[in-house]
C-alpha atoms as a PDB file:
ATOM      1  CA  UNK A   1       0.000   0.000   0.000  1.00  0.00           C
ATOM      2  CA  UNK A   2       1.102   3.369  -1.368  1.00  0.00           C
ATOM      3  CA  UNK A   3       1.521   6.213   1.750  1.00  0.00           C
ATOM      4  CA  UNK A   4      -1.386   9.258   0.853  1.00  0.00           C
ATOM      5  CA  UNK A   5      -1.477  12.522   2.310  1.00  0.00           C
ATOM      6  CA  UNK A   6      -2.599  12.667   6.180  1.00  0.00           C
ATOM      7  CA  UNK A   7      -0.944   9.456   6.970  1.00  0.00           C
ATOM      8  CA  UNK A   8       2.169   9.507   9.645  1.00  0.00           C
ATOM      9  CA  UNK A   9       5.137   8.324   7.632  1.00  0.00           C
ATOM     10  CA  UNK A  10       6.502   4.958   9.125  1.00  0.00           C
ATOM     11  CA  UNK A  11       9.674   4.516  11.240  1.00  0.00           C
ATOM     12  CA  UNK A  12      13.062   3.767   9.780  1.00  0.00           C
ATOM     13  CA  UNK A  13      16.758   3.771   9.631  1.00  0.00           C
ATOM     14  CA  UNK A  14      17.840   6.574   7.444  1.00  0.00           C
ATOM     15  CA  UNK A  15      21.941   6.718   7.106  1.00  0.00           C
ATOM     16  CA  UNK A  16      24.028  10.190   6.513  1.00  0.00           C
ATOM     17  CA  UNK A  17      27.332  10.760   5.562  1.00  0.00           C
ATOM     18  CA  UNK A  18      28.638  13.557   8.553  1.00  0.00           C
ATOM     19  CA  UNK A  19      32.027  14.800   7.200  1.00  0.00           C
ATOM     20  CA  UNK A  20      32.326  17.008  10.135  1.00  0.00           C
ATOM     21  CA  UNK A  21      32.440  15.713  13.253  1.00  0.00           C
ATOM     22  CA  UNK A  22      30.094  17.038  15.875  1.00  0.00           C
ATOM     23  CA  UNK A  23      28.740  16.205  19.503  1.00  0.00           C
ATOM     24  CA  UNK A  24      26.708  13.144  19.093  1.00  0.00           C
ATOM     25  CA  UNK A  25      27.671  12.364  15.482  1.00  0.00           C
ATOM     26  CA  UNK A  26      30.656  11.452  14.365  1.00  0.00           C
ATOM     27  CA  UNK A  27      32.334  11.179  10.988  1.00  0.00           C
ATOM     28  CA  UNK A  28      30.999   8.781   8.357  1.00  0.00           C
ATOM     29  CA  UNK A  29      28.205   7.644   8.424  1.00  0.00           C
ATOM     30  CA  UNK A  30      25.078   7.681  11.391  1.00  0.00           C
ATOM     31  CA  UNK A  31      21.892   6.091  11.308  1.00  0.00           C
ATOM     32  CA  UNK A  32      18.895   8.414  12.578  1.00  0.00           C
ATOM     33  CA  UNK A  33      15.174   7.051  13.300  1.00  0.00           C
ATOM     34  CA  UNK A  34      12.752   8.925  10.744  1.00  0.00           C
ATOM     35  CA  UNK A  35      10.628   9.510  13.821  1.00  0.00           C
ATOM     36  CA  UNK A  36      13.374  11.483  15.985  1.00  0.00           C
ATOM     37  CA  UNK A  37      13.887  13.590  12.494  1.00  0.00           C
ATOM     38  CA  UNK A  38      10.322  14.647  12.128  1.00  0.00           C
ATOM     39  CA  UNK A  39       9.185  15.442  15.018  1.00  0.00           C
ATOM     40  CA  UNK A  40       7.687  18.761  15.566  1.00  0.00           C
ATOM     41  CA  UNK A  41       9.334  19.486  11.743  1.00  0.00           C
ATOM     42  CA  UNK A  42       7.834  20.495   9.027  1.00  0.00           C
ATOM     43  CA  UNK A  43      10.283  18.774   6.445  1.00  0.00           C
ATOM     44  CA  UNK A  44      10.391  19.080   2.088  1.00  0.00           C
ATOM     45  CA  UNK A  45      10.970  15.169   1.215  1.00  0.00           C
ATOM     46  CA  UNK A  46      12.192  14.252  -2.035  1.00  0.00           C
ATOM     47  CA  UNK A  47      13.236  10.648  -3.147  1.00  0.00           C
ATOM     48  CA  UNK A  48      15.469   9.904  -6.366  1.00  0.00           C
ATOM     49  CA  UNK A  49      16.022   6.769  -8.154  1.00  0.00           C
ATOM     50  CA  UNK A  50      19.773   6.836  -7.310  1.00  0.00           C
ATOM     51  CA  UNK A  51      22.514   8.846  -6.445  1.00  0.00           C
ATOM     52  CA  UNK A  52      24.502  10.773 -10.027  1.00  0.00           C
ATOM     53  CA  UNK A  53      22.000   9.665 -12.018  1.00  0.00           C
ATOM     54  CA  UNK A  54      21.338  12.389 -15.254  1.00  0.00           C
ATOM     55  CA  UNK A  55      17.688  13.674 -14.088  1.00  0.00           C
ATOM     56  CA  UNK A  56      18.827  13.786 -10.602  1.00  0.00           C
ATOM     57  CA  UNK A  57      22.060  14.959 -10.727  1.00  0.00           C
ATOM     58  CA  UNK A  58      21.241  18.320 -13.392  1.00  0.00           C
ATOM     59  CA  UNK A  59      17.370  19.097 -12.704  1.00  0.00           C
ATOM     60  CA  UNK A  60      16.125  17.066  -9.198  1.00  0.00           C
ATOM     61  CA  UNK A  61      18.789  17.993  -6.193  1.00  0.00           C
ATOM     62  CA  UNK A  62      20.030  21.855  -7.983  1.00  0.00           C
ATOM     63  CA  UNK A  63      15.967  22.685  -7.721  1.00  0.00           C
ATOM     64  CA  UNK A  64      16.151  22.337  -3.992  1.00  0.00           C
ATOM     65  CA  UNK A  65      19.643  23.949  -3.271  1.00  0.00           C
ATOM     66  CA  UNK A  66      18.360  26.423  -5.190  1.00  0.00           C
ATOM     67  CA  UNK A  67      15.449  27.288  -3.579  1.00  0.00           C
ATOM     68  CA  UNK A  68      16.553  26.773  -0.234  1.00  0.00           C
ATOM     69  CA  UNK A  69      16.070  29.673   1.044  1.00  0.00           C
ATOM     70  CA  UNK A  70      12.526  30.333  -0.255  1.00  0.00           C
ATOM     71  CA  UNK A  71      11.552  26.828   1.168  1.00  0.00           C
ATOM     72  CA  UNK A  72      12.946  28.047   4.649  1.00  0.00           C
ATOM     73  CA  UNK A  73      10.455  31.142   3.982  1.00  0.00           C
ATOM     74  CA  UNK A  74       7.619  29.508   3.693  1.00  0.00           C
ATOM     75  CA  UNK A  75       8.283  27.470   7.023  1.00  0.00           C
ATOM     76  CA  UNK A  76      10.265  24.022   5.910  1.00  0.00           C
ATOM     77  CA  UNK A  77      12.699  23.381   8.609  1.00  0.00           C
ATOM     78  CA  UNK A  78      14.883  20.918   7.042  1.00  0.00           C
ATOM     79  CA  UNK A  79      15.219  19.691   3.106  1.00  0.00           C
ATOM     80  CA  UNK A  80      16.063  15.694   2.491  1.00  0.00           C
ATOM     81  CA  UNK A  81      17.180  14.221  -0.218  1.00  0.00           C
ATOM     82  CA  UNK A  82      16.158  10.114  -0.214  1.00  0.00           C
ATOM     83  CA  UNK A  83      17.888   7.635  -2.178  1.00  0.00           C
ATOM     84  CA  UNK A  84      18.561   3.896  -2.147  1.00  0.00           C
ATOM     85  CA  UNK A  85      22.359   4.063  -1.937  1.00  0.00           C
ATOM     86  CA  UNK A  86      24.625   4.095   0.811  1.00  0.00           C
ATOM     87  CA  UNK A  87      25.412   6.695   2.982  1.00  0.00           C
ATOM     88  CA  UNK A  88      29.065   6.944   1.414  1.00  0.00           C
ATOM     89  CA  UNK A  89      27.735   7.518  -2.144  1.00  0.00           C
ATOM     90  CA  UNK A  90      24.992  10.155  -0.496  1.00  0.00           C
ATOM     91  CA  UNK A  91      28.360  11.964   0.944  1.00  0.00           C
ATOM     92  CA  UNK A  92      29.874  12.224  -2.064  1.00  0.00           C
ATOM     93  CA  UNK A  93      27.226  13.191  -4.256  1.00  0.00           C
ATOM     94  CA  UNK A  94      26.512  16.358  -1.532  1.00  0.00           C
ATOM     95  CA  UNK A  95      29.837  17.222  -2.099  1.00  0.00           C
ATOM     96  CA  UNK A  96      29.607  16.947  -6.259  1.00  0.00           C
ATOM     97  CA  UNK A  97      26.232  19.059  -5.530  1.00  0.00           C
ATOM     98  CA  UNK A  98      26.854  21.453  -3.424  1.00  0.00           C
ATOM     99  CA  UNK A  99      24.015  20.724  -1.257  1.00  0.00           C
ATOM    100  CA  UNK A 100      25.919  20.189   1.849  1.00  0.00           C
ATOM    101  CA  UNK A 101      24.115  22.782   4.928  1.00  0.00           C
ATOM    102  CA  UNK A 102      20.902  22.811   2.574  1.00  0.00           C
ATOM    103  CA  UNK A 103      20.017  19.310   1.635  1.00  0.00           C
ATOM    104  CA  UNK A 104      20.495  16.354   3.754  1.00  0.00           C
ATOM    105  CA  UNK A 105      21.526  13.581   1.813  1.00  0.00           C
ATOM    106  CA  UNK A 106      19.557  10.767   3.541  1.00  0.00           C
ATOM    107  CA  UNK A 107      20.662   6.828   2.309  1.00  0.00           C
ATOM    108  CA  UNK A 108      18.113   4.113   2.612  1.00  0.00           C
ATOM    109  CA  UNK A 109      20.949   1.693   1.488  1.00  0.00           C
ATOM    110  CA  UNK A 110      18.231  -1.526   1.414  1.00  0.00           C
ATOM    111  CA  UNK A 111      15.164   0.380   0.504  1.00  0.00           C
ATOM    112  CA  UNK A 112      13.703  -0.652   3.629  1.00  0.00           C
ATOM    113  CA  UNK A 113      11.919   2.930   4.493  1.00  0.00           C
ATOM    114  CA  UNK A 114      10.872   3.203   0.757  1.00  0.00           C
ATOM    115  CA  UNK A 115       9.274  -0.390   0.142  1.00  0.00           C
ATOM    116  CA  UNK A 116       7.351   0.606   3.678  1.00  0.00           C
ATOM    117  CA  UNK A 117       6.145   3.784   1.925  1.00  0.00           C
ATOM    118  CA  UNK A 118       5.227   2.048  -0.829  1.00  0.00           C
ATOM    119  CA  UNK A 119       6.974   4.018  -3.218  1.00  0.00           C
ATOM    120  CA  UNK A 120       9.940   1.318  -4.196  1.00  0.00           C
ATOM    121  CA  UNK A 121      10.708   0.703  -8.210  1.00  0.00           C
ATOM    122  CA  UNK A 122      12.022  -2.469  -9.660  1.00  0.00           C
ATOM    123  CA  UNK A 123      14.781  -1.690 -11.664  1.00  0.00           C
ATOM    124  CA  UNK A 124      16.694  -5.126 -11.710  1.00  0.00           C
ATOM    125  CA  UNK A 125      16.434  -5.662 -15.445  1.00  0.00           C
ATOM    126  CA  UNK A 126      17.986  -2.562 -15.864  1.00  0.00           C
ATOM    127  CA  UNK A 127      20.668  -3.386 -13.546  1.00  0.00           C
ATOM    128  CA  UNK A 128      19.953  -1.023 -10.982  1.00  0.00           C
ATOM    129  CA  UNK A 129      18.383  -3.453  -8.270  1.00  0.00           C
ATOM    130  CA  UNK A 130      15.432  -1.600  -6.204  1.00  0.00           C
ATOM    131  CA  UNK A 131      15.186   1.740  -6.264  1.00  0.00           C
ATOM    132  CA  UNK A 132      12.970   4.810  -5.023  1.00  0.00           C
ATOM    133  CA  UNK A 133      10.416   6.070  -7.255  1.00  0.00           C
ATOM    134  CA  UNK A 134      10.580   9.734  -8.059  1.00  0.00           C
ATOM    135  CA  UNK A 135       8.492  11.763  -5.419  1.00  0.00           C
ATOM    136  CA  UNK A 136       8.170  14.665  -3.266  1.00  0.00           C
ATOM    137  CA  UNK A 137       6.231  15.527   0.172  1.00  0.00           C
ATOM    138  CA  UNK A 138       5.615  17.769   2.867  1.00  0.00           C
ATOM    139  CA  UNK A 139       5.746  16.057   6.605  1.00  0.00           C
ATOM    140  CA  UNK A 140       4.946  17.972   9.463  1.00  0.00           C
ATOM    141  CA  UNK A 141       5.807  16.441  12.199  1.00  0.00           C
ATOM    142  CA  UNK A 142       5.486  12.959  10.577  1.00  0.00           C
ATOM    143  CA  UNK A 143       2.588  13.443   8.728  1.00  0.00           C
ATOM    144  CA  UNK A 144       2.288  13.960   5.028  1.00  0.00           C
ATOM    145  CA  UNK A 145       0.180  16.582   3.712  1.00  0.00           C
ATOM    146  CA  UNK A 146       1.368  16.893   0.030  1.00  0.00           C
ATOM    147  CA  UNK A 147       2.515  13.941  -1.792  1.00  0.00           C
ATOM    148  CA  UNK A 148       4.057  14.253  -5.759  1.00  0.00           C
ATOM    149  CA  UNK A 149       4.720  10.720  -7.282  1.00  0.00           C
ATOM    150  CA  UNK A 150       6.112  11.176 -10.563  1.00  0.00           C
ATOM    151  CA  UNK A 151       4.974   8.927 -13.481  1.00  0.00           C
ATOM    152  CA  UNK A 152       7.885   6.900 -14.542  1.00  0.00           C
ATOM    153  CA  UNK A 153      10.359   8.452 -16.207  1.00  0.00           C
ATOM    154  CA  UNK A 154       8.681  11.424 -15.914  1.00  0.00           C
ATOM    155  CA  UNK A 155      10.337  14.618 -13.464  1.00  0.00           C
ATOM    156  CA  UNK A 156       7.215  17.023 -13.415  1.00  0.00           C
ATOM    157  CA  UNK A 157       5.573  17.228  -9.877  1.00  0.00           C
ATOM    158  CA  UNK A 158       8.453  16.749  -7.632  1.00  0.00           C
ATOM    159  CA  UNK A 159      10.822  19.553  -8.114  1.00  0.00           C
ATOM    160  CA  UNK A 160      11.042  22.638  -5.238  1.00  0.00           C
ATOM    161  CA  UNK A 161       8.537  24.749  -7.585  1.00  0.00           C
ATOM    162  CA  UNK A 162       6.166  22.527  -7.424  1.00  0.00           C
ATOM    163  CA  UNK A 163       6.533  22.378  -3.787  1.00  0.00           C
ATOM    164  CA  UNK A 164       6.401  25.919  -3.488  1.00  0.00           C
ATOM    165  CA  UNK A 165       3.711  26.715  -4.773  1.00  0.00           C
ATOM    166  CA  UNK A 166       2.015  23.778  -2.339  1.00  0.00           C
ATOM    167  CA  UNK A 167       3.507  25.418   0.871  1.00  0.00           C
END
């Protein structure tokens, strides 16, 4: 069963690559509970079929850096990127986007959050194992109240705009 809007998001283990190391996270990666995240948050979600991918890489993760600031104005507390890879590739695509202090790169290395969600995509003939679908939502504090799931192959509902203009 697909998540909708008004349900709570379910608990997970979300990884992040820390490359500085601070009280109560050190450096590489950490594993945070989705619940501890969201609560009392209101928090732009957006899930990518994988890490350096072409879509992802030039349209999906710039459209949030760059509207960072204009999501923080209409009240989103924290912006996080989703993506079945591990927390090491996460790191290092931050660092190839920029999006490090804006966007946290959140790994779901074994798709475990996304298949609970729902929103997993079978892309083993292609090579690519299972992956995320394309979508984007609003939690606050763990619930969703907008929810953008892309058509496949499609990138047309889930980019910051879009969100903007639903905040």
């Amino acid at each position: 069963m697909t998540i909708k809007v008004g349900d709570r998001v379910p608990d997970g283990t979300l990884t992040e690559f820390i490359a500085v190391e601070t009280e109560g996270c050190s450096l590489g990666p950490n594993a945070f509970q989705v619940s501890d995240l969201a609560k009392g948050k209101k928090i732009a979600v957006f899930a990518v079929p994988g890490a350096f991918t072409p879509t992802c890489s030039a349209k999906h993760v710039p459209s949030y850096v760059q509207n960072y600031d204009a999501l923080k104005a209409k009240g989103v507390d924290e912006i996080w990127c989703v993506a079945v890879n591990d927390a090491f590739v996460m790191g290092a695509w931050a660092k190839d986007q920029g999006s490090q202090g804006k966007v946290r790169m959140l790994a779901d290395g074994s798709a475990k959050w996304t298949k609970a969600l729902g929103l997993e995509l079978d892309l083993t003939e292609r090579g690519m194992g299972v992956r995320s679908q394309r979508y984007s939502m609003v939690l606050d504090d763990g619930v969703v109240s907008q929810l953008n799931i892309e058509a496949p192959g499609k990138f047309e509902v889930s980019d910051a705009a879009t969100m903007l203009k639903q905040l």
